[in-house]
C-alpha atoms as a PDB file:
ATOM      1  CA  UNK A   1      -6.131  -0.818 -22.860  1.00  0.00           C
ATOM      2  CA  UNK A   2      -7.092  -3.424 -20.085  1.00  0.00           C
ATOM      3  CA  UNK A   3      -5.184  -5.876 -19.064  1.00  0.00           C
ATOM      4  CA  UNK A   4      -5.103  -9.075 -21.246  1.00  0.00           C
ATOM      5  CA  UNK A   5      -4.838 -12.843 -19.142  1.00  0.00           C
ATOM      6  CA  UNK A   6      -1.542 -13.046 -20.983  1.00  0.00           C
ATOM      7  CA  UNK A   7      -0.365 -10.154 -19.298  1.00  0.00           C
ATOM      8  CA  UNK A   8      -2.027 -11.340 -15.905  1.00  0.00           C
ATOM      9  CA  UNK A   9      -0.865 -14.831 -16.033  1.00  0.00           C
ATOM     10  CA  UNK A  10       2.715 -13.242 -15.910  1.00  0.00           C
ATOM     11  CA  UNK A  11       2.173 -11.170 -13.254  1.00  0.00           C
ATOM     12  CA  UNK A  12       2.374 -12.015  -9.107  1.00  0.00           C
ATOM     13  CA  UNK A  13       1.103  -9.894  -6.392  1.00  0.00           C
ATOM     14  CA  UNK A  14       2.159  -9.160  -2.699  1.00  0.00           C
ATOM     15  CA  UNK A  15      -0.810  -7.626  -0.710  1.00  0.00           C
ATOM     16  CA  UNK A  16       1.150  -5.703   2.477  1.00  0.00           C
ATOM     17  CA  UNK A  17      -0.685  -5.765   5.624  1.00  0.00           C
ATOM     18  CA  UNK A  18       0.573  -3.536   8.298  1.00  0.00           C
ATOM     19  CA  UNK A  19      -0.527  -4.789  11.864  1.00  0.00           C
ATOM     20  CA  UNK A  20      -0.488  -2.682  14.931  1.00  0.00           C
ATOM     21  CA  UNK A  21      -2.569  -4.222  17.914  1.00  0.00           C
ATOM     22  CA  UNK A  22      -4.765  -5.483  15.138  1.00  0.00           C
ATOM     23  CA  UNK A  23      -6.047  -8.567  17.361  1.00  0.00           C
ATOM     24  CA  UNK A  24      -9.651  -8.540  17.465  1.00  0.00           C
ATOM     25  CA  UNK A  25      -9.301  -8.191  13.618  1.00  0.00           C
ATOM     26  CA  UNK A  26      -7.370 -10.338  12.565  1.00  0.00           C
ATOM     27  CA  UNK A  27      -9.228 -13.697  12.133  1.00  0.00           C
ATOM     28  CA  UNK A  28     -11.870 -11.436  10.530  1.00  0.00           C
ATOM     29  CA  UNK A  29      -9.522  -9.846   8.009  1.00  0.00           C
ATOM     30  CA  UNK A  30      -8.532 -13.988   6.957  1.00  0.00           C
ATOM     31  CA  UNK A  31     -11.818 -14.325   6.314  1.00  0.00           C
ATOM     32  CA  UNK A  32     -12.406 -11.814   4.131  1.00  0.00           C
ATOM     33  CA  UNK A  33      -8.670 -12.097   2.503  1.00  0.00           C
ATOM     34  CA  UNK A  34      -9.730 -15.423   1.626  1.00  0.00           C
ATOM     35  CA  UNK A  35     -12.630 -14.529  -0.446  1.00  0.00           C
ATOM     36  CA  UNK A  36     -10.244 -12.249  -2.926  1.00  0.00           C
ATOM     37  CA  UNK A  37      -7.550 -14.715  -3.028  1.00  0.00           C
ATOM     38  CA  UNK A  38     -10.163 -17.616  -3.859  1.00  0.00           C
ATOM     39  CA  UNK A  39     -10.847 -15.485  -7.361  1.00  0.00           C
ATOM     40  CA  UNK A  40      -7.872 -13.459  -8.192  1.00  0.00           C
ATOM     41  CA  UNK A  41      -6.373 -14.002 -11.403  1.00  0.00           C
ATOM     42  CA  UNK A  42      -2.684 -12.954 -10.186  1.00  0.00           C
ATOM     43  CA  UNK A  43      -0.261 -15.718  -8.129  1.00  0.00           C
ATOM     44  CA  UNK A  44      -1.221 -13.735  -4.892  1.00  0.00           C
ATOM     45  CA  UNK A  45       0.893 -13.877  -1.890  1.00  0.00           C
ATOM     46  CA  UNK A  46      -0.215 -11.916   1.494  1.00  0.00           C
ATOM     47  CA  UNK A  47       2.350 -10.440   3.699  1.00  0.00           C
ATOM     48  CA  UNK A  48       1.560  -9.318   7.013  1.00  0.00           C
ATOM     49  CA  UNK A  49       4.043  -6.554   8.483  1.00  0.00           C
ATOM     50  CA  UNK A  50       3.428  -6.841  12.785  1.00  0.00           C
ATOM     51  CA  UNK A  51       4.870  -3.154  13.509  1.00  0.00           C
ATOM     52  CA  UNK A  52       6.391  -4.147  16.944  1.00  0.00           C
ATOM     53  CA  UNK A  53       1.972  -4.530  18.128  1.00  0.00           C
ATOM     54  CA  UNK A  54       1.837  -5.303  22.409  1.00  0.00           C
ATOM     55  CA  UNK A  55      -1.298  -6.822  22.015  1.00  0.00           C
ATOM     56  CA  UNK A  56      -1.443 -10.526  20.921  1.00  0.00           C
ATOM     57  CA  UNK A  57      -1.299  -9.580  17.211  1.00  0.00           C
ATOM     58  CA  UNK A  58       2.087 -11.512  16.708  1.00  0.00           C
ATOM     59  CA  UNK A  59       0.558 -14.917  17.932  1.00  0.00           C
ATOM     60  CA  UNK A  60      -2.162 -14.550  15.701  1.00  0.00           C
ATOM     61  CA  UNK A  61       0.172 -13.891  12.610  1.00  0.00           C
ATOM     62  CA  UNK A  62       1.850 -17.157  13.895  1.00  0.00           C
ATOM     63  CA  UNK A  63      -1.121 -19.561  13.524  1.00  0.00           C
ATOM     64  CA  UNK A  64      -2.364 -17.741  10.532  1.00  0.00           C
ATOM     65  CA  UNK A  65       1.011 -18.030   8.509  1.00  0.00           C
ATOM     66  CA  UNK A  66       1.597 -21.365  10.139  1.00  0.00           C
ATOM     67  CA  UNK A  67      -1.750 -23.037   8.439  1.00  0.00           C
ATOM     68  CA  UNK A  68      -1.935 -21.482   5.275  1.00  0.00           C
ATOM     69  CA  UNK A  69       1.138 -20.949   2.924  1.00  0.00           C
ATOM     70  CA  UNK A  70      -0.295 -18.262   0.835  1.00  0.00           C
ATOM     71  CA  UNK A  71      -0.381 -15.581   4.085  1.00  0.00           C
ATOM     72  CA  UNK A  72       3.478 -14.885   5.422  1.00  0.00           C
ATOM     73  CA  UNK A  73       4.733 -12.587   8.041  1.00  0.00           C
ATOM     74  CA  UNK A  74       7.784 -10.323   9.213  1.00  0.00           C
ATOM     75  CA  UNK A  75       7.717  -8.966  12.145  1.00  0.00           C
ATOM     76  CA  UNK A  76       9.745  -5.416  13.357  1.00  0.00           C
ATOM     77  CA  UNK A  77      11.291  -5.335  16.376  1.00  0.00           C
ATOM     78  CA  UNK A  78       9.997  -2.439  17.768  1.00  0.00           C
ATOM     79  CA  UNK A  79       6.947   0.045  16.487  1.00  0.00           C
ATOM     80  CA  UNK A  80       8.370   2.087  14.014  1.00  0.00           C
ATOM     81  CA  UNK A  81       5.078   3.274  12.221  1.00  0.00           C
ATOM     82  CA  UNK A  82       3.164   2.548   9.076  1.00  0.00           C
ATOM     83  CA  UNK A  83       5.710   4.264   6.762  1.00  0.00           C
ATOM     84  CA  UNK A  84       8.736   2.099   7.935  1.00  0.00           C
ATOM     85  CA  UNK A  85       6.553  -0.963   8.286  1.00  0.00           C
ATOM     86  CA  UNK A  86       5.195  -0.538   4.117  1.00  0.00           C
ATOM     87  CA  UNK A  87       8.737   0.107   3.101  1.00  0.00           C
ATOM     88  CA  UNK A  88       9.690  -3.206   5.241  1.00  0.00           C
ATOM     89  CA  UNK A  89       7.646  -4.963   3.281  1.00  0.00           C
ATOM     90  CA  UNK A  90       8.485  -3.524  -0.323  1.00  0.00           C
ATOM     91  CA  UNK A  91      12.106  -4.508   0.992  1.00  0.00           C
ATOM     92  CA  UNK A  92      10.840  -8.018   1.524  1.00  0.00           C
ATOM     93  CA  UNK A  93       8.645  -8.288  -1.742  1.00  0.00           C
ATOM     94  CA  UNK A  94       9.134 -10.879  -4.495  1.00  0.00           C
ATOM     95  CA  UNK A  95       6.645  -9.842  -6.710  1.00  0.00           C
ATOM     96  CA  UNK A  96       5.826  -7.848  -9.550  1.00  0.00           C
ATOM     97  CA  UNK A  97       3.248  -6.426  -8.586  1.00  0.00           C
ATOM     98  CA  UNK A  98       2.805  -4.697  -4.929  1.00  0.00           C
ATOM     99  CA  UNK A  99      -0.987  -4.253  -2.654  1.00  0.00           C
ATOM    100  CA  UNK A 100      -1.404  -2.394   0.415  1.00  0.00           C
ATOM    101  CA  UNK A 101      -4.222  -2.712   2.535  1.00  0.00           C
ATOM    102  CA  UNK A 102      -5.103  -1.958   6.158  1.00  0.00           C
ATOM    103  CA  UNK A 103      -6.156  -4.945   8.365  1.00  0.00           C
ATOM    104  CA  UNK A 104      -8.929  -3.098  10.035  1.00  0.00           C
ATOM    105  CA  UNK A 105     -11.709  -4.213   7.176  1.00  0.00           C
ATOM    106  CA  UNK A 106     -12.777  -0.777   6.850  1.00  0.00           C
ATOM    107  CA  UNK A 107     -12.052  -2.030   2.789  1.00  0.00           C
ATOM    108  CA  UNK A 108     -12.732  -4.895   0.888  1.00  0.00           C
ATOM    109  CA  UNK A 109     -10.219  -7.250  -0.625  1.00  0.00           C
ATOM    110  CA  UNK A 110     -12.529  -7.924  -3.670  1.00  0.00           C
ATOM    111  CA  UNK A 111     -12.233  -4.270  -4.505  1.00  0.00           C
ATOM    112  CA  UNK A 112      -8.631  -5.525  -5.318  1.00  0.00           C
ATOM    113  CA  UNK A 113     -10.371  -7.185  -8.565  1.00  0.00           C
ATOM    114  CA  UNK A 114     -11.222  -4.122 -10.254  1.00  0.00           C
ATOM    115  CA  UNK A 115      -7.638  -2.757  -9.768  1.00  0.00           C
ATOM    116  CA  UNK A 116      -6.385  -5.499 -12.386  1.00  0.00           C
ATOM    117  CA  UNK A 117      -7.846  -4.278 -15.846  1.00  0.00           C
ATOM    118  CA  UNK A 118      -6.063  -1.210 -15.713  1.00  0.00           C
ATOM    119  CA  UNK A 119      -2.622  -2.445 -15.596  1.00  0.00           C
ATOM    120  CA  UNK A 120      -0.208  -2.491 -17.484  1.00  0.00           C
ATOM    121  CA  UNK A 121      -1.275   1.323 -18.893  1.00  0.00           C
ATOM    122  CA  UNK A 122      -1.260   2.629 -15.260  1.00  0.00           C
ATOM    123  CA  UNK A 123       1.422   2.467 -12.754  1.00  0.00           C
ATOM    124  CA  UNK A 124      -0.901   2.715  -9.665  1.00  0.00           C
ATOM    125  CA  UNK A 125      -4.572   2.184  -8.706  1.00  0.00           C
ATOM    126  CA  UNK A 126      -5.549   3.793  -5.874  1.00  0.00           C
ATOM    127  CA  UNK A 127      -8.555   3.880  -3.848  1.00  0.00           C
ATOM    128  CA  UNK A 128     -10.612   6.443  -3.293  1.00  0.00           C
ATOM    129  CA  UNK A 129     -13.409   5.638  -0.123  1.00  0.00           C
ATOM    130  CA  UNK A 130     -16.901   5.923  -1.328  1.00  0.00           C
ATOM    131  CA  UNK A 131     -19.348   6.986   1.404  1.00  0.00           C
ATOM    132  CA  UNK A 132     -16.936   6.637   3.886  1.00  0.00           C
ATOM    133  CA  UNK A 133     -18.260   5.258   7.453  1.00  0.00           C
ATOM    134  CA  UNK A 134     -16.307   7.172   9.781  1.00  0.00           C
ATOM    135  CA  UNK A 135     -16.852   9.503  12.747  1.00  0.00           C
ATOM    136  CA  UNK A 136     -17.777  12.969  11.677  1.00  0.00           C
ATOM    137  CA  UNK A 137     -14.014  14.346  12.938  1.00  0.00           C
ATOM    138  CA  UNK A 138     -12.646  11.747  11.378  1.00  0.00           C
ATOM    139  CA  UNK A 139     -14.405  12.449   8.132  1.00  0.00           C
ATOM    140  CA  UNK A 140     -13.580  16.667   8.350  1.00  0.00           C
ATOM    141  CA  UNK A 141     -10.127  16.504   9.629  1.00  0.00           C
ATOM    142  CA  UNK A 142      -9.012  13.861   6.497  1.00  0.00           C
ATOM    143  CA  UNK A 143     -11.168  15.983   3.903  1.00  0.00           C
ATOM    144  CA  UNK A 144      -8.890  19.153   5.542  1.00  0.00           C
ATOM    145  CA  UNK A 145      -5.191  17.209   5.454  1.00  0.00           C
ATOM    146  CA  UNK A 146      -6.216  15.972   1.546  1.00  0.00           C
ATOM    147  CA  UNK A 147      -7.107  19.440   0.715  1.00  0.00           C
ATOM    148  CA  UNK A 148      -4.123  21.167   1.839  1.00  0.00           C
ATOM    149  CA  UNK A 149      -2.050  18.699   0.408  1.00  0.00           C
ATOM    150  CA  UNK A 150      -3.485  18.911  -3.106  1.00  0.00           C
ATOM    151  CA  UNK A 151      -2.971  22.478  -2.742  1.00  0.00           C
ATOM    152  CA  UNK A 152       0.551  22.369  -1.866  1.00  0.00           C
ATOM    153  CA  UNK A 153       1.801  19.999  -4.418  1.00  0.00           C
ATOM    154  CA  UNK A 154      -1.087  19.878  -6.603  1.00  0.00           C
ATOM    155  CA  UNK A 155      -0.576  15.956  -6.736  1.00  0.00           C
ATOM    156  CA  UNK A 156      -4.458  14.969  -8.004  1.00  0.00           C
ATOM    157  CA  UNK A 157      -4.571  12.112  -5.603  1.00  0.00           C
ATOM    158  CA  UNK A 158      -8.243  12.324  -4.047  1.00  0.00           C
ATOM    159  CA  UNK A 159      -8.164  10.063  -1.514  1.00  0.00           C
ATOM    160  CA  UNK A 160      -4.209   9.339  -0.332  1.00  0.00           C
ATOM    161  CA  UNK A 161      -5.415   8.219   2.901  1.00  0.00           C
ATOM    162  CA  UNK A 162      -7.380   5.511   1.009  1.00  0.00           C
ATOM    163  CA  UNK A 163      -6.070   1.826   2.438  1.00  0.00           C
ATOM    164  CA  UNK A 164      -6.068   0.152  -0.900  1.00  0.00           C
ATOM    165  CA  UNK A 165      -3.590   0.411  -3.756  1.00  0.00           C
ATOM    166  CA  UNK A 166      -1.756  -1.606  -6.596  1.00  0.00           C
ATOM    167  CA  UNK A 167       1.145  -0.695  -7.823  1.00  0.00           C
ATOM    168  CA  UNK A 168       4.091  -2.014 -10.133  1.00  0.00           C
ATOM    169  CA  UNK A 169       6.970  -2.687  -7.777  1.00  0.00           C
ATOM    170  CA  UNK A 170       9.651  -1.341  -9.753  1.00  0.00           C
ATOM    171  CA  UNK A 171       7.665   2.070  -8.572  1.00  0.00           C
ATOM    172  CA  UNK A 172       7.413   0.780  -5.039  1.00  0.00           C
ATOM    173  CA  UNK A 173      11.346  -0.206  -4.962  1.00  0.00           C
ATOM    174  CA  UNK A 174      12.225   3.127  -5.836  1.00  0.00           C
ATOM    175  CA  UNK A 175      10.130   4.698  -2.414  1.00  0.00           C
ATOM    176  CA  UNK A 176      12.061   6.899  -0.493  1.00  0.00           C
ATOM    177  CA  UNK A 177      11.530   6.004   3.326  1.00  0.00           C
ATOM    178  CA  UNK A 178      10.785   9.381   4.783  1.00  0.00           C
ATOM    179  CA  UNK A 179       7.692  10.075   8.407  1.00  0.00           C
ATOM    180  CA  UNK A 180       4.992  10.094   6.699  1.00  0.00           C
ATOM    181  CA  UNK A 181       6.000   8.642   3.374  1.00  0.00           C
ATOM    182  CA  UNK A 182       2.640   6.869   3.207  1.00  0.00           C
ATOM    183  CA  UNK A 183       0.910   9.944   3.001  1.00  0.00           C
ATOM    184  CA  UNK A 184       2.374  10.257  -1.062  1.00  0.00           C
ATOM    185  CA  UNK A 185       2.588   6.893  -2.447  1.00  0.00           C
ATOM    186  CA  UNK A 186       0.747   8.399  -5.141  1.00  0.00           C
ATOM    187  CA  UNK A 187       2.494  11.986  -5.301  1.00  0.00           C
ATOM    188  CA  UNK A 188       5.703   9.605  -5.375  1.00  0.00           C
ATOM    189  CA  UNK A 189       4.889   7.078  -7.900  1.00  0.00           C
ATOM    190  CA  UNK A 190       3.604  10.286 -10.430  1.00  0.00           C
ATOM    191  CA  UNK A 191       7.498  12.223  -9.711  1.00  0.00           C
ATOM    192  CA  UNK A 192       8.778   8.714 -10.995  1.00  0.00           C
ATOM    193  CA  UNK A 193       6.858   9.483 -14.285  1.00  0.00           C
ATOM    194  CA  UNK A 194       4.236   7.141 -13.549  1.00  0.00           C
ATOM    195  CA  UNK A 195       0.952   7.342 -14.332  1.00  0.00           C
ATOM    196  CA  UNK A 196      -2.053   6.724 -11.586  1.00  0.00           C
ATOM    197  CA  UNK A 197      -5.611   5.614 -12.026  1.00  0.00           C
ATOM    198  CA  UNK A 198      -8.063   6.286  -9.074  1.00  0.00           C
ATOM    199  CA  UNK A 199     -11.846   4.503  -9.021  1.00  0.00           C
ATOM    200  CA  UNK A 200     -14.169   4.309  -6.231  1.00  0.00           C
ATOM    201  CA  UNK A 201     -13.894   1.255  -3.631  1.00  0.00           C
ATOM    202  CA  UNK A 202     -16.192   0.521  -0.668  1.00  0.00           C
ATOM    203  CA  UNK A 203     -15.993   1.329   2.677  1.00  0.00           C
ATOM    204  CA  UNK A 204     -17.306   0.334   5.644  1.00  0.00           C
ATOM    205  CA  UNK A 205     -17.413   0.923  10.018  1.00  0.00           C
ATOM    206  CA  UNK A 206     -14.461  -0.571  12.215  1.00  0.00           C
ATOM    207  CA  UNK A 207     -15.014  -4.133  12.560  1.00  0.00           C
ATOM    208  CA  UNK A 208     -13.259  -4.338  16.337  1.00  0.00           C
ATOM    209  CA  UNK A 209     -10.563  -1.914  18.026  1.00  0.00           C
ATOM    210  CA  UNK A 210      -9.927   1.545  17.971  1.00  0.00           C
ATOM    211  CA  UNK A 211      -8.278   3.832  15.376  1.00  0.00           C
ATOM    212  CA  UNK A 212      -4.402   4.629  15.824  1.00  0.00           C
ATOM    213  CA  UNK A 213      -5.075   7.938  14.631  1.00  0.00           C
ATOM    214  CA  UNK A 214      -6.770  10.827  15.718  1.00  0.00           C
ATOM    215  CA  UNK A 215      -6.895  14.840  15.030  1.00  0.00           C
ATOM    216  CA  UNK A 216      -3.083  15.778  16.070  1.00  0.00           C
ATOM    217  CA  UNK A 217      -2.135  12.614  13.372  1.00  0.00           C
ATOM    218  CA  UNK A 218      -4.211  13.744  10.513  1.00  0.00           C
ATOM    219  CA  UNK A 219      -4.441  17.483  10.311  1.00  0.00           C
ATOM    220  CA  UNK A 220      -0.913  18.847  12.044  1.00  0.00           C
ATOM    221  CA  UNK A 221       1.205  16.015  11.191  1.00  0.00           C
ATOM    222  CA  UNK A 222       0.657  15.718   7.218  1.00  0.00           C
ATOM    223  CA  UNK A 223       0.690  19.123   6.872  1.00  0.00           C
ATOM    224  CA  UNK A 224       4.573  19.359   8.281  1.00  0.00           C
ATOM    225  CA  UNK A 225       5.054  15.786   6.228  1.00  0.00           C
ATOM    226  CA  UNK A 226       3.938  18.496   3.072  1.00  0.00           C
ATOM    227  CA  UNK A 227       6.448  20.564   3.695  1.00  0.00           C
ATOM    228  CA  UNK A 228       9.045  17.691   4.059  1.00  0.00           C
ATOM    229  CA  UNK A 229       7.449  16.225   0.631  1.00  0.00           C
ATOM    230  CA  UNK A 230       7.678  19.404  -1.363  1.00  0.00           C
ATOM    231  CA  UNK A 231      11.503  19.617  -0.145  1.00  0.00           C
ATOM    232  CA  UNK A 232      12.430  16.279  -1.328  1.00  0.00           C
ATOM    233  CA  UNK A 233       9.925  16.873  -5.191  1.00  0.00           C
ATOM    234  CA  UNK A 234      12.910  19.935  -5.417  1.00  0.00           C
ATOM    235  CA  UNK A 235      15.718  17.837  -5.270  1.00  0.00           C
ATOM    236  CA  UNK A 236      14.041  14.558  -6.634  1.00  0.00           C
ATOM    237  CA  UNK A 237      16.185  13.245  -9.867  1.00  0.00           C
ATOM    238  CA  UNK A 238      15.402  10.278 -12.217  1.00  0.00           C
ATOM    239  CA  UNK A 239      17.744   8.900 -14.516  1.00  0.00           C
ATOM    240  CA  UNK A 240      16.987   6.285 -17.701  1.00  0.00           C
ATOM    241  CA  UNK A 241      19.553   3.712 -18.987  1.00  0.00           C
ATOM    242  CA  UNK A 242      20.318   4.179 -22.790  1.00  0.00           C
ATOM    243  CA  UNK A 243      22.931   1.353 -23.157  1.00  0.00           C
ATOM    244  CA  UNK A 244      24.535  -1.428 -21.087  1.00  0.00           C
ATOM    245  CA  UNK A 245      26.675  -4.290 -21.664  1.00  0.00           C
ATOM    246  CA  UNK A 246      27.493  -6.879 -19.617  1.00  0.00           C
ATOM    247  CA  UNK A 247      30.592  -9.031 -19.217  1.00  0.00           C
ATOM    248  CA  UNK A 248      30.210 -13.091 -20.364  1.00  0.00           C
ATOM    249  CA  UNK A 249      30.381 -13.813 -16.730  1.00  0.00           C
ATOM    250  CA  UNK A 250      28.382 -11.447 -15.102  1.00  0.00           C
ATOM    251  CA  UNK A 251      25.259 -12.389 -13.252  1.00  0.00           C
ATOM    252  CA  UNK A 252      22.075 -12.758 -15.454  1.00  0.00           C
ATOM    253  CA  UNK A 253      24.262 -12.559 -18.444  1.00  0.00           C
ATOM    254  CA  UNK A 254      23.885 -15.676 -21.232  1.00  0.00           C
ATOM    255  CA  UNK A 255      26.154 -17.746 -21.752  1.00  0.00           C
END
């Protein structure tokens, strides 16, 4: 069932935006921010995360944050990659509902606005990269790292490398920070019991820069993070509460 404006109206949304010597991007990525937060029917708040950038990145974040209340920023101290720097910012979300996507523009925060209808019945939305404008070893060696990992955990997820996702954050609270944890947000939120939609978004060429990732990142690396995954799926436990009580003092508790 899509989501109902009642439901919406009660909802609030963190959009994480990991930065690493994103500076020719940046202003750019504002722009186009701005358009999706101009329509979007959730209390939106955007959160950059500068993973430790040497580039100018951080002064950017500064005057961006600084002149526009609805974009904030933490900053690590050193680079610590994109896994630490999304679970930084689910540590530092005060939301209900949690976005990722990459500040490169290579996606389209209006794509965000077809994510809505299918919450609350799904979990996650996830992106999966319609004619995707990349270099042709780009392309192959992602199309290789997804299929191996479908085959090795048989997870569904199309498109994991896909930069744009919703998800509820009592999912994203309970992420295990792990190298490479971004690689399974999806596989993750489904061992939770969750339930994951996945529709086409746009996608377009690099706006400015250079990708942080090349053929050693995204064929021998997630296939070793597969390994690590399918370890921690075997040990993985959930639990549900069937009854609590709290004392007439207790935090939260009425009076």
């Amino acid at each position: 069932m899509p989501a109902t404006p009642d439901y919406l109206a009660l909802q609030s949304l963190t959009v994480l935006v990991p930065v690493y010597n994103e500076e020719e991007s940046l202003r750019q990525f504002v722009v186009e921010m701005n358009k999706f937060l101009e329509q979007t029917p959730v209390a939106t708040t955007v959160l950059f995360v500068n993973d430790g950038s040497t580039d100018g990145s951080l002064t950017i974040l500064r005057e961006i944050c600084r002149h526009d209340t609805r974009y904030e920023f933490i900053s690590l101290s050193q680079n610590r990659g994109l896994s630490t720097a999304i679970k930084a910012g689910v540590d530092h979300c005060r939301t209900t509902l949690l976005g990722y996507i990459d500040s490169d523009i290579q996606t389209s925060p209006l794509d965000f606005l077809k994510f809505f209808e299918f919450f609350p019945e799904f979990d996650m939305v996830n992106g999966i990269r319609a004619k995707r404008q990349d270099t042709l070893v780009k392309k192959l060696s992602s199309k290789v790292a997804n299929t191996v990992r479908r085959t090795l955990i048989n997870d569904g997820i199309q498109d994991t490398g896909c930069p744009l996702k919703i998800l509820k954050i009592e999912y994203a609270r309970r992420l295990p920070l792990f190298h490479g944890m971004h690689r399974f947000l999806g596989a993750l939120v489904q061992l939770q019991g969750g339930r994951v939609k996945q529709i086409p978004v746009q996608h377009f060429p690099r706006f400015a820069g250079t990708a942080k990732y090349n053929l050693w990142n995204r064929a021998w690396k997630p296939l070793v993070d597969t390994f690590g995954f399918r370890w921690i799926r075997s040990r993985w436990k959930n639990y549900e509460i069937g009854e609590q009580q709290r004392g007439a003092g207790a935090p939260g508790s009425r009076a």
